[in-house]
N, C-alpha and C. Protein backbone atom coordinates (compact mmCIF):
# COMPACT_ATOMS: atom_id res chain seq x y z
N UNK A 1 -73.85 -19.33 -18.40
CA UNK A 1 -73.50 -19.38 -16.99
C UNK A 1 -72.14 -20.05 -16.80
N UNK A 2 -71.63 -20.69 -17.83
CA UNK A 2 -70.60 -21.53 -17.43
C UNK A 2 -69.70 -20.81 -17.61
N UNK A 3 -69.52 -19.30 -18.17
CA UNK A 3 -68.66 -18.08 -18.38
C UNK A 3 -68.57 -17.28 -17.38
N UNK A 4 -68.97 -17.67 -15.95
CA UNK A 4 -68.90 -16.61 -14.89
C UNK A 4 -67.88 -16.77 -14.33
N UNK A 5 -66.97 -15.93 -13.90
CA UNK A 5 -66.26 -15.34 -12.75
C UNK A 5 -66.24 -16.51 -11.83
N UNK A 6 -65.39 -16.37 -10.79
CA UNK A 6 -65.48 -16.81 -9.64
C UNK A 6 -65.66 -16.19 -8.35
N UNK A 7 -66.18 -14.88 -8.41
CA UNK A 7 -67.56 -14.38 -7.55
C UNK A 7 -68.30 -14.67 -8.07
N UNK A 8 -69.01 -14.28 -9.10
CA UNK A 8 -70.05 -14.46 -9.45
C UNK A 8 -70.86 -15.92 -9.57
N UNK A 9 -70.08 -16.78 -9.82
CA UNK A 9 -70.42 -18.24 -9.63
C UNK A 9 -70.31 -18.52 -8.08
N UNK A 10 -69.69 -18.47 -7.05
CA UNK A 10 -69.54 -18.28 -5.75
C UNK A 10 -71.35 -17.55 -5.61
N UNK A 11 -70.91 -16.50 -5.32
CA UNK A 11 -72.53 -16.04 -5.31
C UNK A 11 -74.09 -16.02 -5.78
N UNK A 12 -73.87 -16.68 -7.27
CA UNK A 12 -74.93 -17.12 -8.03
C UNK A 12 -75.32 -18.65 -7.31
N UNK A 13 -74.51 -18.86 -7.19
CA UNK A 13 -74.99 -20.38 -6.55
C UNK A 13 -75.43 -20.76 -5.00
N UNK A 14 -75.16 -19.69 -4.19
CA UNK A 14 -75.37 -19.53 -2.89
C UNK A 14 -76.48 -19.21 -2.79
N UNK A 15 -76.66 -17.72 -3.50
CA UNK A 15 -78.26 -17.11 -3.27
C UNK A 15 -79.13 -18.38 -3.97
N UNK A 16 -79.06 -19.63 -4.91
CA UNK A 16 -79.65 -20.33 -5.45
C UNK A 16 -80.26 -19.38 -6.99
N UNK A 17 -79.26 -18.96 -7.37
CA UNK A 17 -79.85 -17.80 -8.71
C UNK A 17 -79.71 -19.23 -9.74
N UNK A 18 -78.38 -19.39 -9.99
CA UNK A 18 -77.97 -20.54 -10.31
C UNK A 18 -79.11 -21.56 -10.78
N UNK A 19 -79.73 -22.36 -9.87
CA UNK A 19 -80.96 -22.92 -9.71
C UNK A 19 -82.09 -23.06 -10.47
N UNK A 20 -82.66 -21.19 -10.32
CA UNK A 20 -83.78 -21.04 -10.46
C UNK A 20 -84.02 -20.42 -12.08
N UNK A 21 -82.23 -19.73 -12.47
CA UNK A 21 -82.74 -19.75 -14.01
C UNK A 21 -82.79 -21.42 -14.96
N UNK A 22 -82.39 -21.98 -14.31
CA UNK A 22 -81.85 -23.51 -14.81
C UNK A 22 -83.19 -23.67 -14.66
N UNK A 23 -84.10 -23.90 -13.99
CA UNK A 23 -85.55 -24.69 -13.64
C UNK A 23 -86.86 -23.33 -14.17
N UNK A 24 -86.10 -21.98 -14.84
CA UNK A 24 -87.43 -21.21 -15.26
C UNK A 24 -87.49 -20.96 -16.45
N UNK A 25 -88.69 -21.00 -16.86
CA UNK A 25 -88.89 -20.91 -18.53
C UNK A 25 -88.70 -19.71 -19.26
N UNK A 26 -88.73 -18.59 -18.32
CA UNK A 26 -88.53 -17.12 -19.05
C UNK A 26 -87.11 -17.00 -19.76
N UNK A 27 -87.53 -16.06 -20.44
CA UNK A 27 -86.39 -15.76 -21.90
C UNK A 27 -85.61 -14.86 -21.45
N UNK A 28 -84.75 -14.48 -22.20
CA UNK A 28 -84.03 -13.04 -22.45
C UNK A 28 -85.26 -11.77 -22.97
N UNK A 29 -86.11 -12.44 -24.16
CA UNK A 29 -86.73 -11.57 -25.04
C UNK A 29 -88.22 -11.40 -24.09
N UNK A 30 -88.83 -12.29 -23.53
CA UNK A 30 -89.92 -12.24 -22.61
C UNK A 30 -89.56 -11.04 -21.21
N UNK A 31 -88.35 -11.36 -20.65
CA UNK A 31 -87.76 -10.61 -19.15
C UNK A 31 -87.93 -9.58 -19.82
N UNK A 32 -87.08 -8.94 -21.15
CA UNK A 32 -86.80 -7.83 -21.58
C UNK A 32 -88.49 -6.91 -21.61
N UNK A 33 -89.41 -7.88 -22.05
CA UNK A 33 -90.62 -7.26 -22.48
C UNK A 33 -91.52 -6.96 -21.51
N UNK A 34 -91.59 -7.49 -20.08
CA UNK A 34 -91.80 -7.32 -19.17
C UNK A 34 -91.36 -6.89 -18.58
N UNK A 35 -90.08 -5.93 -18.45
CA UNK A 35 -89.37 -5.07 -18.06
C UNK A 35 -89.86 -3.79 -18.26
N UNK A 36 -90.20 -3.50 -19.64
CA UNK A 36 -90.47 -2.76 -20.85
C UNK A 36 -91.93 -2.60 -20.34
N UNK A 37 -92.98 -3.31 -20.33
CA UNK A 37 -94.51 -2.97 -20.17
C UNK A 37 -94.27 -2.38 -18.44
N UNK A 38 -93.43 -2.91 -17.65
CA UNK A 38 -93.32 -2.09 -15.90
C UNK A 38 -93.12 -0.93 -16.28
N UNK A 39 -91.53 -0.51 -16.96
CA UNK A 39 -91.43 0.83 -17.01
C UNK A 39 -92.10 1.71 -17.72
N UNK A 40 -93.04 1.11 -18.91
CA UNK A 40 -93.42 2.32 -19.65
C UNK A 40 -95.10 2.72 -18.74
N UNK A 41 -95.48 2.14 -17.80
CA UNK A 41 -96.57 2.40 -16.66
C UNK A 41 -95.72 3.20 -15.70
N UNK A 42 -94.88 3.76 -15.73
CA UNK A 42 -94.23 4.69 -14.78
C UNK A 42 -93.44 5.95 -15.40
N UNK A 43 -92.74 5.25 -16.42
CA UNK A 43 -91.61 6.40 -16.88
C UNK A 43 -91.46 6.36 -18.65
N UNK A 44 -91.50 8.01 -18.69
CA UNK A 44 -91.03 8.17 -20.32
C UNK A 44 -90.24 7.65 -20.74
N UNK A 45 -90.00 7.30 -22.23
CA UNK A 45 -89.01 7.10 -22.86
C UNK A 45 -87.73 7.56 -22.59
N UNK A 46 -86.94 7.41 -22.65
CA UNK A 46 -85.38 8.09 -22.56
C UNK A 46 -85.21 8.74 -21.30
N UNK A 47 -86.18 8.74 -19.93
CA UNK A 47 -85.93 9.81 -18.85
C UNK A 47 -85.40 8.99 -17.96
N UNK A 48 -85.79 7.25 -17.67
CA UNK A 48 -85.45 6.94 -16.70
C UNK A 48 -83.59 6.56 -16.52
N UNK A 49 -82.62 7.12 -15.67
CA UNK A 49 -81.32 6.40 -16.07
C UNK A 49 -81.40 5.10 -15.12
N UNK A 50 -80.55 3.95 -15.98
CA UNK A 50 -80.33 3.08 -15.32
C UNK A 50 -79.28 3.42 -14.00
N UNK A 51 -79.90 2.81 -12.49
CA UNK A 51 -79.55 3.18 -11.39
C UNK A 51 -79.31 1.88 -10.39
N UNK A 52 -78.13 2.01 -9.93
CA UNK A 52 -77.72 1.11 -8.79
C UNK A 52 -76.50 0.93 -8.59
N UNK A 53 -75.69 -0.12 -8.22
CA UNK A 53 -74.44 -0.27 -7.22
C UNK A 53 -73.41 -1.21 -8.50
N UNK A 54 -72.72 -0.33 -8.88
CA UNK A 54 -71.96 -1.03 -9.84
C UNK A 54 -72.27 -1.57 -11.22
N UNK A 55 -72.77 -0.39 -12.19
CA UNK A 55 -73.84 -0.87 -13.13
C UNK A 55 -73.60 -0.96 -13.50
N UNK A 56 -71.94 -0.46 -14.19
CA UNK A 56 -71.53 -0.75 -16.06
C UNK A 56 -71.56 -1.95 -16.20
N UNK A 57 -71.55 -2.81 -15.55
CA UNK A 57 -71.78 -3.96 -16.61
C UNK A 57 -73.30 -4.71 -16.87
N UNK A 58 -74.32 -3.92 -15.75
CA UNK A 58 -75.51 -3.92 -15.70
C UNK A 58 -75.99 -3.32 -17.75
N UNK A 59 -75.47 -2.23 -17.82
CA UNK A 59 -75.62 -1.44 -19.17
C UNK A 59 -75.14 -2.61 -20.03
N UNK A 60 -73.94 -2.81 -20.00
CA UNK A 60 -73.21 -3.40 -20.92
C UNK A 60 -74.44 -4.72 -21.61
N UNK A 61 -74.61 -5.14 -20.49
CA UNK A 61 -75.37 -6.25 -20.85
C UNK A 61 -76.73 -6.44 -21.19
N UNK A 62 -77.18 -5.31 -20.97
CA UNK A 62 -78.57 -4.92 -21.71
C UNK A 62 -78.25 -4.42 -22.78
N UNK A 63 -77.22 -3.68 -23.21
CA UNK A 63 -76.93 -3.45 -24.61
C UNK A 63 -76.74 -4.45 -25.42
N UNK A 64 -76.08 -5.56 -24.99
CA UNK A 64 -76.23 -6.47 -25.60
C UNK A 64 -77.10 -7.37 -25.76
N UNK A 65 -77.91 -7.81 -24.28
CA UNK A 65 -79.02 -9.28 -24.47
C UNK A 65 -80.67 -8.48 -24.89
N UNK A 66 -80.70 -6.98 -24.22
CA UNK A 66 -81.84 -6.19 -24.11
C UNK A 66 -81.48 -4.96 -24.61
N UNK A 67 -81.11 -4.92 -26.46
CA UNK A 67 -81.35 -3.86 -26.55
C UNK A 67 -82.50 -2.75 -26.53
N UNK A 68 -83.62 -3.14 -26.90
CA UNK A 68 -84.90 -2.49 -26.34
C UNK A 68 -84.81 -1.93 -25.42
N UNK A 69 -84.65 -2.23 -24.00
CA UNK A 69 -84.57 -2.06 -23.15
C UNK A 69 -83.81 -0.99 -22.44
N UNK A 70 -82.48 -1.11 -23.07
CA UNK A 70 -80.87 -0.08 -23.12
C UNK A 70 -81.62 1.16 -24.25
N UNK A 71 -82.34 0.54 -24.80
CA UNK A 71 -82.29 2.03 -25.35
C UNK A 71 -83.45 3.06 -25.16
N UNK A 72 -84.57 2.40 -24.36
CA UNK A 72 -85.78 2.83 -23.53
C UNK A 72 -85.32 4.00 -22.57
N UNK A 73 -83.84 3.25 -21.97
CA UNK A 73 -83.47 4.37 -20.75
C UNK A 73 -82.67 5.26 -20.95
N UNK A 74 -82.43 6.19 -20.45
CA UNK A 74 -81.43 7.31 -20.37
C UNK A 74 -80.30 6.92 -20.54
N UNK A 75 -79.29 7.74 -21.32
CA UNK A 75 -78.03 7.18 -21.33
C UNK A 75 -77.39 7.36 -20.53
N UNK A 76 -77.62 8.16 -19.47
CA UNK A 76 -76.62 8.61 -18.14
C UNK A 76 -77.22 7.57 -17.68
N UNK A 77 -76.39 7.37 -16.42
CA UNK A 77 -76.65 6.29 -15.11
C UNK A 77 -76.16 6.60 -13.83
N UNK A 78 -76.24 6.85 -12.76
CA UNK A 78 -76.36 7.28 -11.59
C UNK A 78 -75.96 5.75 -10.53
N UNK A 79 -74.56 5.97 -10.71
CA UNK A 79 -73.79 4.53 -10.06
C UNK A 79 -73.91 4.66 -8.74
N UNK A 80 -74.16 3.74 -7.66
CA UNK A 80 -74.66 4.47 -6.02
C UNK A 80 -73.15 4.41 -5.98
N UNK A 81 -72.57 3.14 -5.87
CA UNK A 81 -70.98 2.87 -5.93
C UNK A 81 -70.44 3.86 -6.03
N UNK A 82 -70.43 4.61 -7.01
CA UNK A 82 -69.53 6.03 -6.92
C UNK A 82 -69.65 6.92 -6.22
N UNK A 83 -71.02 7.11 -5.62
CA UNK A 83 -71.65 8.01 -4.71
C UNK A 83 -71.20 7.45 -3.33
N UNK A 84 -70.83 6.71 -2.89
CA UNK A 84 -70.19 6.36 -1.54
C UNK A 84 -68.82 6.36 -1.58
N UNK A 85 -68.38 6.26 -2.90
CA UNK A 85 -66.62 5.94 -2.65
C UNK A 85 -66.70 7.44 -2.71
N UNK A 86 -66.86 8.89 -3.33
CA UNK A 86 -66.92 9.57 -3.51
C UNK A 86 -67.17 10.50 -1.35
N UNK A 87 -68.15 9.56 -1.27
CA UNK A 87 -68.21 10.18 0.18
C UNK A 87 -67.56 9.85 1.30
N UNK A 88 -67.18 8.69 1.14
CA UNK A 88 -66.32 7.95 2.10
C UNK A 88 -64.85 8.85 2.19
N UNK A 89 -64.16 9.61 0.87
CA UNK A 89 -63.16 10.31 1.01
C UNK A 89 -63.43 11.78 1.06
N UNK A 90 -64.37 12.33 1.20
CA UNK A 90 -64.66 13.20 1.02
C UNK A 90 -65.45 13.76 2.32
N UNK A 91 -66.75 12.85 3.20
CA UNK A 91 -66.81 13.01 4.31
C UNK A 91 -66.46 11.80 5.18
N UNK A 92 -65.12 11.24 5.36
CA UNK A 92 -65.10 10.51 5.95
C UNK A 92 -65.38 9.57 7.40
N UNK A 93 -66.40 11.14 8.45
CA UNK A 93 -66.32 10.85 9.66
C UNK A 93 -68.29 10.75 9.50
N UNK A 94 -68.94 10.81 8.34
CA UNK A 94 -70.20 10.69 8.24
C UNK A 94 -70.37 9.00 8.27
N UNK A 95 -71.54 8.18 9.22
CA UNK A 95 -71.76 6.88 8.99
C UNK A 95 -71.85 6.53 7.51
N UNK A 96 -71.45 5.84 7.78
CA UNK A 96 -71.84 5.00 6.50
C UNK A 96 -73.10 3.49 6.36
N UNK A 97 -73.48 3.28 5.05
CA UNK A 97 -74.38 2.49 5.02
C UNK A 97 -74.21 1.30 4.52
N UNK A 98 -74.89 0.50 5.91
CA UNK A 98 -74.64 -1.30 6.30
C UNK A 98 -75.12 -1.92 5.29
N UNK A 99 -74.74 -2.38 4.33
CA UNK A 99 -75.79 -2.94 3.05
C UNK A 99 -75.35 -4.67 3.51
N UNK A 100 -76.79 -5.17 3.51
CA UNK A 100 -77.00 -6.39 3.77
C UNK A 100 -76.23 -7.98 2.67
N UNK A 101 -75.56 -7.56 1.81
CA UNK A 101 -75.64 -7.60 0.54
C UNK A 101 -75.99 -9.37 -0.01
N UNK A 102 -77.32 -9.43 -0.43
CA UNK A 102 -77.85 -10.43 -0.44
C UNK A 102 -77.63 -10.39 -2.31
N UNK A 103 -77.28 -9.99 -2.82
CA UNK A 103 -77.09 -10.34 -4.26
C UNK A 103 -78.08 -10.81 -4.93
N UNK A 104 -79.52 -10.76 -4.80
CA UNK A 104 -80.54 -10.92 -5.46
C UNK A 104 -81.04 -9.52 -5.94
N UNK A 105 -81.66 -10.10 -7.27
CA UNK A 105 -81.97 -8.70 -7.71
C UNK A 105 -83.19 -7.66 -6.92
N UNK A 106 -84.24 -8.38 -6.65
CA UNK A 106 -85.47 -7.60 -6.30
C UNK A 106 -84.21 -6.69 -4.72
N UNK A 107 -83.72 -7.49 -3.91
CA UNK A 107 -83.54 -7.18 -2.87
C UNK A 107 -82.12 -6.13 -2.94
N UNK A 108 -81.51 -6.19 -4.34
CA UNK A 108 -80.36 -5.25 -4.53
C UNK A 108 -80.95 -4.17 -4.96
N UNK A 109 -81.93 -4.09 -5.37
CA UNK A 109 -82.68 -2.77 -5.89
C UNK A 109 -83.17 -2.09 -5.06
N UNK A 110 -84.13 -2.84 -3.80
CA UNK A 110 -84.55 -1.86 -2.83
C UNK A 110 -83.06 -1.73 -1.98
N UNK A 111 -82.33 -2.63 -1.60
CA UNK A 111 -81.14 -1.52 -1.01
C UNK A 111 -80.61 -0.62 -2.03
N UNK A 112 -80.30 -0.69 -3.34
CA UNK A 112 -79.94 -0.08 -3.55
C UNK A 112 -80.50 1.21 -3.57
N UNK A 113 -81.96 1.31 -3.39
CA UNK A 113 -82.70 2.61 -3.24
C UNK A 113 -82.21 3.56 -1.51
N UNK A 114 -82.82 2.02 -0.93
CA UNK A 114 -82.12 2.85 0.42
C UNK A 114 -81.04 3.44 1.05
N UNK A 115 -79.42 2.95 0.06
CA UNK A 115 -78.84 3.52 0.23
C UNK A 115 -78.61 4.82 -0.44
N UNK A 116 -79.27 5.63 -1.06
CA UNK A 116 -79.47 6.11 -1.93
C UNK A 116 -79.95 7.86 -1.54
N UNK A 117 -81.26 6.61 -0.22
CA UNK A 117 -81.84 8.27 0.32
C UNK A 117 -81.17 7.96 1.53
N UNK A 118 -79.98 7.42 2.05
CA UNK A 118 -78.93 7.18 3.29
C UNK A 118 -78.21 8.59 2.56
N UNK A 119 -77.85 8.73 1.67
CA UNK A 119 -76.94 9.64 0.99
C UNK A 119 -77.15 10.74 0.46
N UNK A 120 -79.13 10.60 0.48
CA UNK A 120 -79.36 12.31 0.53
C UNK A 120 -79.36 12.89 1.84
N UNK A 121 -79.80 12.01 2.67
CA UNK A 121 -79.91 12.38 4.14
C UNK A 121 -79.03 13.26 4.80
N UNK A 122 -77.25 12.47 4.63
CA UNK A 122 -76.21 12.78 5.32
C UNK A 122 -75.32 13.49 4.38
N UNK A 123 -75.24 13.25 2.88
CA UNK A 123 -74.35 14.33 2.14
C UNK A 123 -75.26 15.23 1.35
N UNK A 124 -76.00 14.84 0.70
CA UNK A 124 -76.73 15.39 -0.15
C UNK A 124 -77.88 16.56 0.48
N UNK A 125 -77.69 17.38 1.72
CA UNK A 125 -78.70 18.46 2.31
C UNK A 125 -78.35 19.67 1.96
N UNK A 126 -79.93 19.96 1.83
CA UNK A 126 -80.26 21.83 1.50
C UNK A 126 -79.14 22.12 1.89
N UNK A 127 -78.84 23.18 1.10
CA UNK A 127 -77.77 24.70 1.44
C UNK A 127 -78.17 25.28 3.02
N UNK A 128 -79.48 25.00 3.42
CA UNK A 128 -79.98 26.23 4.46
C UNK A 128 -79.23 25.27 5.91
N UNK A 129 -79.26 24.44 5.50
CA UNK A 129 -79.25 23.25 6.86
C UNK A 129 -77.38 23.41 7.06
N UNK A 130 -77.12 22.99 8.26
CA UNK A 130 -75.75 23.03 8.61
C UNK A 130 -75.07 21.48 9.35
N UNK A 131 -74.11 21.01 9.32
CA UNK A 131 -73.62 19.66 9.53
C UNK A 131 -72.10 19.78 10.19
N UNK A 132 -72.22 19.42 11.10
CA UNK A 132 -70.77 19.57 11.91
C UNK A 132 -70.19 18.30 11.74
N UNK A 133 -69.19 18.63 11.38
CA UNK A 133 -68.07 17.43 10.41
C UNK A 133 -67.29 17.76 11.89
């Protein structure tokens, strides 16, 4: 932790992340394995890609602290980040989505879901359907 950024220390310490790995007993190798027993109750080997808002270094770092884990999932990854910068120039007069951004994980995951189906909603529709830009 003493290798972070200055967002990331800014923000690790606000949300109290900071804190709570300092005062919790879980591992690298325990998180990883309990990661591992969630997804394999939902998803095959190699199908799920890692998904959310700015992930390469999400990957990066499971390749390194969780390889198990990095190599459980799909090697593609489905960045939302790209999927909005991508729409923002592309449909620029479509709303866009208010992300709360609380920098905790449980709560970056469900936004990151919701923005997700924000973006099938408004870019991502059937061929049959029509959208006045």
């Amino acid at each position: 932790m003493e290798a972070m950024d200055e967002w990331n220390t800014k923000h690790h310490h606000e949300s109290g992340l900071v804190n709570r790995v300092r005062e919790s007993d879980e591992t690298l190798s325990s998180a990883e394995q309990k990661t591992l027993a969630f997804l394999r109750k939902h998803v095959k080997e190699k199908k799920a890609p890692l998904c959310g808002n700015s992930i390469w270094n999400d990957r990066r770092f499971l390749e390194k602290f969780m390889p198990d884990l990095a190599n459980f999932l799909h090697y593609r990854m489905v960045d939302v980040s790209s999927i909005k910068e991508v729409s923002k120039r592309w449909y620029p007069k479509l709303p866009q989505y208010e992300k709360k951004g609380a920098h905790l994980a449980l709560d970056d995951i469900i936004e990151s879901i919701e923005e997700l189906k924000h973006f099938r909603k408004t870019v991502f529709i059937p061929s049959d359907a029509t959208l006045d830009l």
